[in-house]
Protein backbone atom coordinates (compact mmCIF):
# COMPACT_ATOMS: atom_id res chain seq x y z
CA UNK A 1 30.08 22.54 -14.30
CA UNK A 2 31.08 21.77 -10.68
CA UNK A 3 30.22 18.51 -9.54
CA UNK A 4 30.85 18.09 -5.85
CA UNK A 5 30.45 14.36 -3.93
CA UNK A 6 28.12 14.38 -0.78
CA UNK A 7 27.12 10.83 -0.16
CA UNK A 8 28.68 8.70 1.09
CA UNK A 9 31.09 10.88 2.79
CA UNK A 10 34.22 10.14 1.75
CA UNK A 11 36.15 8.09 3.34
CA UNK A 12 33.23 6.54 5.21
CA UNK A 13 32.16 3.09 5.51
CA UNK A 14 28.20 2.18 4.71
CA UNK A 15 25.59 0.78 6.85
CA UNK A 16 25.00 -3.14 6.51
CA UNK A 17 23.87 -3.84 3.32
CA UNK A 18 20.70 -5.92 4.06
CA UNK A 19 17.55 -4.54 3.57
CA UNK A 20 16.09 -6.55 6.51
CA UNK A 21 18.22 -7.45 9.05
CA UNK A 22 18.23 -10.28 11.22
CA UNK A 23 16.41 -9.73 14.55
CA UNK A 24 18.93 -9.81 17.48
CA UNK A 25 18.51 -11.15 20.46
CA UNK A 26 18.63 -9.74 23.93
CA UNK A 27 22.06 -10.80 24.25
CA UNK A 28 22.76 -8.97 20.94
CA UNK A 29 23.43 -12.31 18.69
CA UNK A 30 21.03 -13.38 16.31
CA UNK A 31 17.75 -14.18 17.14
CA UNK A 32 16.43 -17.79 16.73
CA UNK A 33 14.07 -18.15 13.72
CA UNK A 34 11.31 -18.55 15.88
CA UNK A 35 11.61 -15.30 17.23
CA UNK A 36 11.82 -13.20 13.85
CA UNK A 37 8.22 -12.38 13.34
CA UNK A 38 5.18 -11.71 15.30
CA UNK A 39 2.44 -13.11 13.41
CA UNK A 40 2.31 -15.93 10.22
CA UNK A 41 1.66 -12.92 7.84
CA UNK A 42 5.21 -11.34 8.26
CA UNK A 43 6.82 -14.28 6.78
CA UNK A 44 5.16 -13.96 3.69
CA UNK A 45 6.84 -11.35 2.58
CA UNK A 46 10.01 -11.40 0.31
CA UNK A 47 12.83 -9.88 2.32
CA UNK A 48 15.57 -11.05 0.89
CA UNK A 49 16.66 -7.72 -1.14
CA UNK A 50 19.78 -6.25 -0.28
CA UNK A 51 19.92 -2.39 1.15
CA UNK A 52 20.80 -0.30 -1.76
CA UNK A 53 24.41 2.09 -1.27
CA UNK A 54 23.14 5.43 -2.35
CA UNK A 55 25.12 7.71 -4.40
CA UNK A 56 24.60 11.23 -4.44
CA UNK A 57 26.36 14.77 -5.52
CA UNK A 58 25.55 18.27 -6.26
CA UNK A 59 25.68 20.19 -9.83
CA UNK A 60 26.23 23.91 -10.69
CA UNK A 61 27.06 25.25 -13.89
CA UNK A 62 26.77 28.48 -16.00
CA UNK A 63 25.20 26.90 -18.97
CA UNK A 64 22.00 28.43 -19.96
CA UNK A 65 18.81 27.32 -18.56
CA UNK A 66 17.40 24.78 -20.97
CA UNK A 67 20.12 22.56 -21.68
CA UNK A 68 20.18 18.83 -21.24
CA UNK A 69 22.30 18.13 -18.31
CA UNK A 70 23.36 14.34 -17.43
CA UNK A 71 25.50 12.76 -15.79
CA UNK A 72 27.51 9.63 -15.88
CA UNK A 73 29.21 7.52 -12.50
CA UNK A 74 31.78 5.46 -12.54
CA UNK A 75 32.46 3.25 -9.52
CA UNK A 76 35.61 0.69 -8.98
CA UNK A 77 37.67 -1.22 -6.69
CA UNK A 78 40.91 -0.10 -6.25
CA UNK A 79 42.33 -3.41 -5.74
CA UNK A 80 40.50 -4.46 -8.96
CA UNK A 81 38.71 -6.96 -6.74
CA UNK A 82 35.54 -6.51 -9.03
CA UNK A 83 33.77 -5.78 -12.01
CA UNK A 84 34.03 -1.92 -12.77
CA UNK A 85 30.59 -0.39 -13.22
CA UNK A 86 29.26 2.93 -15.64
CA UNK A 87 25.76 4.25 -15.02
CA UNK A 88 25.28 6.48 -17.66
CA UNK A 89 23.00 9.23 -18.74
CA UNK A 90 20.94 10.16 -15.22
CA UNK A 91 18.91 12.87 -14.90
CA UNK A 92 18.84 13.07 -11.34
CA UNK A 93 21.88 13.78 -9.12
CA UNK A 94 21.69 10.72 -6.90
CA UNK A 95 21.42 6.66 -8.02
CA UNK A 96 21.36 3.71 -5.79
CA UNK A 97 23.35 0.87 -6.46
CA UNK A 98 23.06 -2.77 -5.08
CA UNK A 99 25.42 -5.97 -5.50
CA UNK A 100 28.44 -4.61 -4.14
CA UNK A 101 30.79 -6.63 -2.65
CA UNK A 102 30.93 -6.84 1.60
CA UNK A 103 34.03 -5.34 3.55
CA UNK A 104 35.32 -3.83 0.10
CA UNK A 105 36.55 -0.74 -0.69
CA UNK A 106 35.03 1.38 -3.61
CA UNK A 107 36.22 4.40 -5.67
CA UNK A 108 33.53 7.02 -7.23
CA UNK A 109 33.54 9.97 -9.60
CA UNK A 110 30.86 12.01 -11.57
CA UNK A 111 30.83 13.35 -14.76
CA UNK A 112 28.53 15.99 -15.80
CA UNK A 113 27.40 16.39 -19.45
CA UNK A 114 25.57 19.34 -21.45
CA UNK A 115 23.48 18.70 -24.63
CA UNK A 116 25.52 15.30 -24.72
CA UNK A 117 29.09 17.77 -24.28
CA UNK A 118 31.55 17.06 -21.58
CA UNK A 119 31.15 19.99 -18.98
CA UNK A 120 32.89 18.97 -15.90
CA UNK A 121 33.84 16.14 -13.40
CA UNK A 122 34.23 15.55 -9.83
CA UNK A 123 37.21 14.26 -7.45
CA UNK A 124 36.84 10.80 -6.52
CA UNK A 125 35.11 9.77 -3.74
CA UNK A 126 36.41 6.60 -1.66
CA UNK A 127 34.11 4.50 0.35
CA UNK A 128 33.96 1.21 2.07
CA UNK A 129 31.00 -1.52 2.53
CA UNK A 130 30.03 -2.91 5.41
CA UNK A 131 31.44 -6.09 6.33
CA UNK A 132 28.33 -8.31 7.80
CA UNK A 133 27.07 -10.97 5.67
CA UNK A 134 25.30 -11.99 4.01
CA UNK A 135 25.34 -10.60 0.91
CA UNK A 136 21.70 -10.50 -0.55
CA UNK A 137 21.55 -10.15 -4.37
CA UNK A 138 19.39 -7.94 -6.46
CA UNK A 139 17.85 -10.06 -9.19
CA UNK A 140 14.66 -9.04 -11.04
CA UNK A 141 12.09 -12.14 -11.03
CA UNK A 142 14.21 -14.25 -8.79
CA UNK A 143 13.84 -14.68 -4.57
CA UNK A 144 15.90 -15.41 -2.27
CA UNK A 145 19.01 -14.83 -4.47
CA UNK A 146 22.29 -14.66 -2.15
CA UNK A 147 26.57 -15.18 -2.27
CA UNK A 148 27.55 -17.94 -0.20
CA UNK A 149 30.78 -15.71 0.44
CA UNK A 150 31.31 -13.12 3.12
CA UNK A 151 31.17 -15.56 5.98
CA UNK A 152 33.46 -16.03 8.84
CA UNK A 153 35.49 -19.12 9.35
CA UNK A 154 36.11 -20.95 12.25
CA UNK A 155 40.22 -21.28 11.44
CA UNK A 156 40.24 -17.98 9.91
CA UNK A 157 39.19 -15.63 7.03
CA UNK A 158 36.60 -16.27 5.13
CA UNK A 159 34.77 -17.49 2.23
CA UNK A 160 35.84 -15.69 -0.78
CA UNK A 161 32.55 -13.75 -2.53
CA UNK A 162 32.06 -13.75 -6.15
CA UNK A 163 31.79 -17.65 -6.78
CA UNK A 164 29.08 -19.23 -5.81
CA UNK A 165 25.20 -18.12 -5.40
CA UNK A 166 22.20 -19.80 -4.47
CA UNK A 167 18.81 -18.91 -5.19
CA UNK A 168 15.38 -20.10 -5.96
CA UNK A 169 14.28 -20.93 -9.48
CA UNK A 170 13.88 -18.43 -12.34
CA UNK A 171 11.41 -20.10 -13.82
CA UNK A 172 7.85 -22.23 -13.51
CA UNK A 173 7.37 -20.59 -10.55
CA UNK A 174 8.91 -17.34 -11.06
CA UNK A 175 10.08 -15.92 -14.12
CA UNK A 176 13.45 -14.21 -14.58
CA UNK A 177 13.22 -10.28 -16.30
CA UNK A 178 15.47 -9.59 -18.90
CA UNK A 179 17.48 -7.19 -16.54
CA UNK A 180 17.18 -9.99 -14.00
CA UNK A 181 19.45 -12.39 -16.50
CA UNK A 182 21.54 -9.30 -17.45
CA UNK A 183 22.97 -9.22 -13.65
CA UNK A 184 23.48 -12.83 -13.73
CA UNK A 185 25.09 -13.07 -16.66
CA UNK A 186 27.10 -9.56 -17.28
CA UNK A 187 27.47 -8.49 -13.94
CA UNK A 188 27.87 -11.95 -11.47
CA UNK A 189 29.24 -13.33 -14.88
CA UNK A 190 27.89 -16.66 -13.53
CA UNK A 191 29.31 -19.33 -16.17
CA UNK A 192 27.19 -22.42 -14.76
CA UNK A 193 23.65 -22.92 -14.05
CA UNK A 194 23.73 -25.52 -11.40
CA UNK A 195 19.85 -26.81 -11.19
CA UNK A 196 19.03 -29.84 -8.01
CA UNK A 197 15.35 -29.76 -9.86
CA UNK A 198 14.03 -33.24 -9.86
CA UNK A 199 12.40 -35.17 -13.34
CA UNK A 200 8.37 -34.60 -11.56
CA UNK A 201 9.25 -30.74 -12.18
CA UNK A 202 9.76 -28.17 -15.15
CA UNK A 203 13.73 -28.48 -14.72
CA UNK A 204 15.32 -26.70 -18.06
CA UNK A 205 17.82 -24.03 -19.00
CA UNK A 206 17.07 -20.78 -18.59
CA UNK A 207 19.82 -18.79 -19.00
CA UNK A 208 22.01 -18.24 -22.50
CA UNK A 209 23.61 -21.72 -23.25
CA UNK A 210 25.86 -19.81 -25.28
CA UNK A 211 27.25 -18.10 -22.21
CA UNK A 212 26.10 -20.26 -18.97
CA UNK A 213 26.41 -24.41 -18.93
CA UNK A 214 23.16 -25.65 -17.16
CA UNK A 215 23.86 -28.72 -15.38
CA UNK A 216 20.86 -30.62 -13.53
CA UNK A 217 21.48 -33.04 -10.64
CA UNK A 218 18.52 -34.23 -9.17
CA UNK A 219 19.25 -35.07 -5.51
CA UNK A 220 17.08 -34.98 -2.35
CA UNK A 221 17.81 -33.31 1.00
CA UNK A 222 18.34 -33.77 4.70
CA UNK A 223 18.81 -37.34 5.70
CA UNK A 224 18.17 -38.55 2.53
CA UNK A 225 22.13 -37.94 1.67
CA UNK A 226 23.18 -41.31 2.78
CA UNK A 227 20.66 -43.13 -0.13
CA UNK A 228 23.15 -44.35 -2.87
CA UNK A 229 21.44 -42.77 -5.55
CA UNK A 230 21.27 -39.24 -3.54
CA UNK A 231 24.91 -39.52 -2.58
CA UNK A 232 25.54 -39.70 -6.45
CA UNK A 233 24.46 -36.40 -7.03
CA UNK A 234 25.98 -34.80 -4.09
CA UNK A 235 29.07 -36.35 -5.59
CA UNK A 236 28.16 -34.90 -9.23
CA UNK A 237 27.80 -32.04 -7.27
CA UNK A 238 30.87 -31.55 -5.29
CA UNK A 239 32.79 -32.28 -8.74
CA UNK A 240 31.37 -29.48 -10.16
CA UNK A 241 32.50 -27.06 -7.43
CA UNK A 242 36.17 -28.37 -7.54
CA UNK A 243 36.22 -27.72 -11.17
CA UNK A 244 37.72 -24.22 -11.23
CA UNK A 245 36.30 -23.42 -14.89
CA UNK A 246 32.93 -23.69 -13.54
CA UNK A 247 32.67 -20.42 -11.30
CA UNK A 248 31.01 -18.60 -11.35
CA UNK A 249 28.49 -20.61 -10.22
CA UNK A 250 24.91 -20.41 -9.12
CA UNK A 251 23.19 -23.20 -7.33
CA UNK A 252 19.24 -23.74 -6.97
CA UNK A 253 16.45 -25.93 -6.45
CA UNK A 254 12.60 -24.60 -6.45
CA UNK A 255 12.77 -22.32 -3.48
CA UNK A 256 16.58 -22.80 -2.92
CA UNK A 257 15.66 -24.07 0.32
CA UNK A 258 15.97 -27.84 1.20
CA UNK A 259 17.84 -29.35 -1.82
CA UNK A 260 19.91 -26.37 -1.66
CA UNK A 261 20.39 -25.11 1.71
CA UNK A 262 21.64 -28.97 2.15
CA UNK A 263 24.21 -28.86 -0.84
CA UNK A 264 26.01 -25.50 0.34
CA UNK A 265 25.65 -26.56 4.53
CA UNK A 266 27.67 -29.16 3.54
CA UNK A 267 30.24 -26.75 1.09
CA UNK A 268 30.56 -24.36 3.42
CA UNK A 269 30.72 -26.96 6.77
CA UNK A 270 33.56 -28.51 4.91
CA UNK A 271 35.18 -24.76 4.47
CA UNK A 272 35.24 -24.77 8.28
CA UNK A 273 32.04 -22.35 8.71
CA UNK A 274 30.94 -22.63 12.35
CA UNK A 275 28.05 -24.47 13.16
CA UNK A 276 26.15 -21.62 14.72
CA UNK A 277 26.77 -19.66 11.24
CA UNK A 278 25.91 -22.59 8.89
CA UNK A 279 22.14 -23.00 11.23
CA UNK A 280 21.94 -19.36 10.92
CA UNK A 281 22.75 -19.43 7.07
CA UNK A 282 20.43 -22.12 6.41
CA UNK A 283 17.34 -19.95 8.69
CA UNK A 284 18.15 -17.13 6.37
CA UNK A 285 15.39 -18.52 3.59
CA UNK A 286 13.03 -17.79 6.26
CA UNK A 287 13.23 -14.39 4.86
CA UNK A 288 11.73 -15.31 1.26
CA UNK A 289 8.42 -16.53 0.59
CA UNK A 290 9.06 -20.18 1.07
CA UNK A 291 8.33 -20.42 4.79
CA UNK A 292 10.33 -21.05 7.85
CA UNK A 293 13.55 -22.94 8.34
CA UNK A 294 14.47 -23.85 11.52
CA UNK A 295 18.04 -25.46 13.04
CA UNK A 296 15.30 -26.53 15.50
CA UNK A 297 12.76 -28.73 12.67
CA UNK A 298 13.04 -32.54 12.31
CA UNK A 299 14.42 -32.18 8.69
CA UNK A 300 17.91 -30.05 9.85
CA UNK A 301 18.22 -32.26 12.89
CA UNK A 302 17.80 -35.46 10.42
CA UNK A 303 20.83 -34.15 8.13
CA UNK A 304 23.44 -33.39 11.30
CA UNK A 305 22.25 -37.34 13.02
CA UNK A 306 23.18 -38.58 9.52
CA UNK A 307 26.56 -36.69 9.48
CA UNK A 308 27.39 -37.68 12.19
CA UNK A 309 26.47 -41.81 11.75
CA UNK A 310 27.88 -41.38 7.98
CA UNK A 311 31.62 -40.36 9.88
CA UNK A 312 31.03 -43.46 11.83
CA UNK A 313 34.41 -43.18 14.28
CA UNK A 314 34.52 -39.23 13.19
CA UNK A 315 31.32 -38.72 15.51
CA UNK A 316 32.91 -36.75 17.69
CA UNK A 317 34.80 -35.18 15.42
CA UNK A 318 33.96 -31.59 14.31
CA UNK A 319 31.56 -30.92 11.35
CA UNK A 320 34.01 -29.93 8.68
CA UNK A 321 35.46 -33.50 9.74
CA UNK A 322 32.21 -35.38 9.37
CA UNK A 323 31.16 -33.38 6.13
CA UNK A 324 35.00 -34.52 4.53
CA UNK A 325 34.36 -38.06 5.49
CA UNK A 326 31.03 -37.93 4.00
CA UNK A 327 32.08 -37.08 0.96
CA UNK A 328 34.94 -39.34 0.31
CA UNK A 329 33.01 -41.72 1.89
CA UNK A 330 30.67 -41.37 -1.51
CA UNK A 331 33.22 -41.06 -3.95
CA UNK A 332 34.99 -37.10 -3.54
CA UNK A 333 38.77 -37.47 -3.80
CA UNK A 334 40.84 -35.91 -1.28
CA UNK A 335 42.17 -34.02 -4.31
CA UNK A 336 38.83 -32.25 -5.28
CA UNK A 337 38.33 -31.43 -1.67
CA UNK A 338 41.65 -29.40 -1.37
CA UNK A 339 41.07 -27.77 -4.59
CA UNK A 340 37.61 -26.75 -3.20
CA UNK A 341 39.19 -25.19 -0.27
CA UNK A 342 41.67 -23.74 -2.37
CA UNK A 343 39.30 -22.05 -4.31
CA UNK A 344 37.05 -20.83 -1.50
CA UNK A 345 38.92 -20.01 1.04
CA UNK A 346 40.18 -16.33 1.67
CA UNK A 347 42.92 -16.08 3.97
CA UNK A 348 42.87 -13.31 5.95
């Protein structure tokens, strides 16, 4: 059998790997939130899928006609960067594959198979991802499902992918397929459930406890970070991301929203993620089905006033600033904060 690659073409890099990007703007930036659909019905919609990479190769042989021809892929990172993946057994000479890593480079090859016999394989095929975040996740049952990492930092580099997710909850309101907690759990290899859920709702582990710790802190979001009981779970929280045998880790609330979108501004404001990218990060959940977020609503503008008061003679210091003095303001060593960054933080 001769198995030759056609897409991508080798050596090529792929499109961006959201299924619906965000709008730009006549100055070619991104658009503000309020400009991202035309009518109240397009927001409804979930969008928060990633674009799939699509895989696809020819197959000639001199078998008989009749046979069972299949084929089998195999698709690394050179650098080892991430988990090696076998798709096994197609019948079709193409498969899409979603999850991969941004700005990575990937390595491909086919192998064809007769009545279950080896019958030929292909050269490998290199390839490269696109490099614009973020990084939407595929995960059956679940919305709005997304790697903090990818983004561009302010001093440089970027936060490292791979360690932290957010999404909405996988169950009550939504309920987790078994191949949705296979990706989670074989191919993110997530190794804590962190769940903000509150004692009014359904909060519970959902995942295998055997595999995945579920850890619930209750907090609130926005302004209500400087409350003493609310700053105790932001601390419980921040202790769980400097704990290195915790990642992977995947963070959520009921939509993954308010509770979370506050929790990772403030991780990835302390990282040194630029204000413009942390509002536009937080807007992103205007792509699920939980309606808008805005930098421009009352609650976002609550949570940077109260920043900025909680840093008291920080004010007019930057954000990672005031986010740093928050926290050891409420208990975060200095310590845990370096080993955060340490963690995070992908130099270029």
């Amino acid at each position: 059998m001769k198995i030759d690659l056609l897409q991508p073409v080798d050596g090529s890099t792929t499109p961006p790997l959201q299924m619906y990007p965000w709008p730009q703007g006549a100055d070619g930036k991104p658009a503000a939130i309020e400009l991202m659909a035309d009518d109240a019905a397009d927001l409804q919609a979930d969008r928060t899928w990633p674009r799939p990479v699509r895989l696809a190769w020819s197959a000639t042989t001199d078998e008989p006609a009749g046979g069972d021809q299949t084929f089998d892929v195999d698709i690394w990172q050179p650098q080892g960067r991430d988990r090696p993946r076998a798709i096994c057994q197609l019948k079709e000479c193409q498969v899409e594959l979603t999850n991969l890593l941004l700005g990575s480079s990937y390595c491909w090859k086919v192998m064809g198979r007769v009545n279950g016999r080896p019958a030929g394989e292909s050269a490998v095929g290199r390839f490269g991802t696109h490099t614009a975040p973020p990084r939407w996740i595929a995960v059956p049952g679940v919305t709005n499902v997304r790697d903090i990492g990818g983004w561009p930092l302010a001093p440089g580099g970027c936060i490292r992918q791979g360690l932290v997710y957010r999404s909405s909850e996988m169950d009550s309101h939504h309920e987790i397929t078994p191949e949705g907690r296979r990706v989670l759990q074989e191919d993110l290899g997530i190794r804590t459930d962190l769940d903000l859920r509150g004692v009014s709702e359904p909060a519970a582990a959902v995942l295998d406890a055997a595999r995945v710790e579920w850890i619930n802190v209750p907090v609130l979001p926005y302004e209500y970070i400087r409350e003493p009981i609310v700053s105790a779970g932001y601390r419980r929280i921040f202790q769980v991301f400097a704990d290195p045998v915790r990642y992977p880790i995947l963070v959520h609330c009921w939509g993954g929203a308010d509770r979370t979108g506050t929790a990772i501004f403030l991780l990835n404001a302390l990282l040194g993620q630029a204000e413009s990218l942390l509002a536009l990060d937080y807007e992103l959940t205007s792509l699920s089905i939980w309606g808008v977020r805005s930098r421009h609503s009352d609650e976002f503008c609550a949570l940077r006033k109260a920043l900025a008061q909680l840093a008291g003679e920080a004010e007019t210091a930057d954000l990672s600033g005031q986010v740093e003095r928050y926290l050891l303001s409420i208990g975060v060593t200095g310590k845990q904060i370096g080993t955060i960054r340490e963690l995070l933080v992908e130099h270029g």
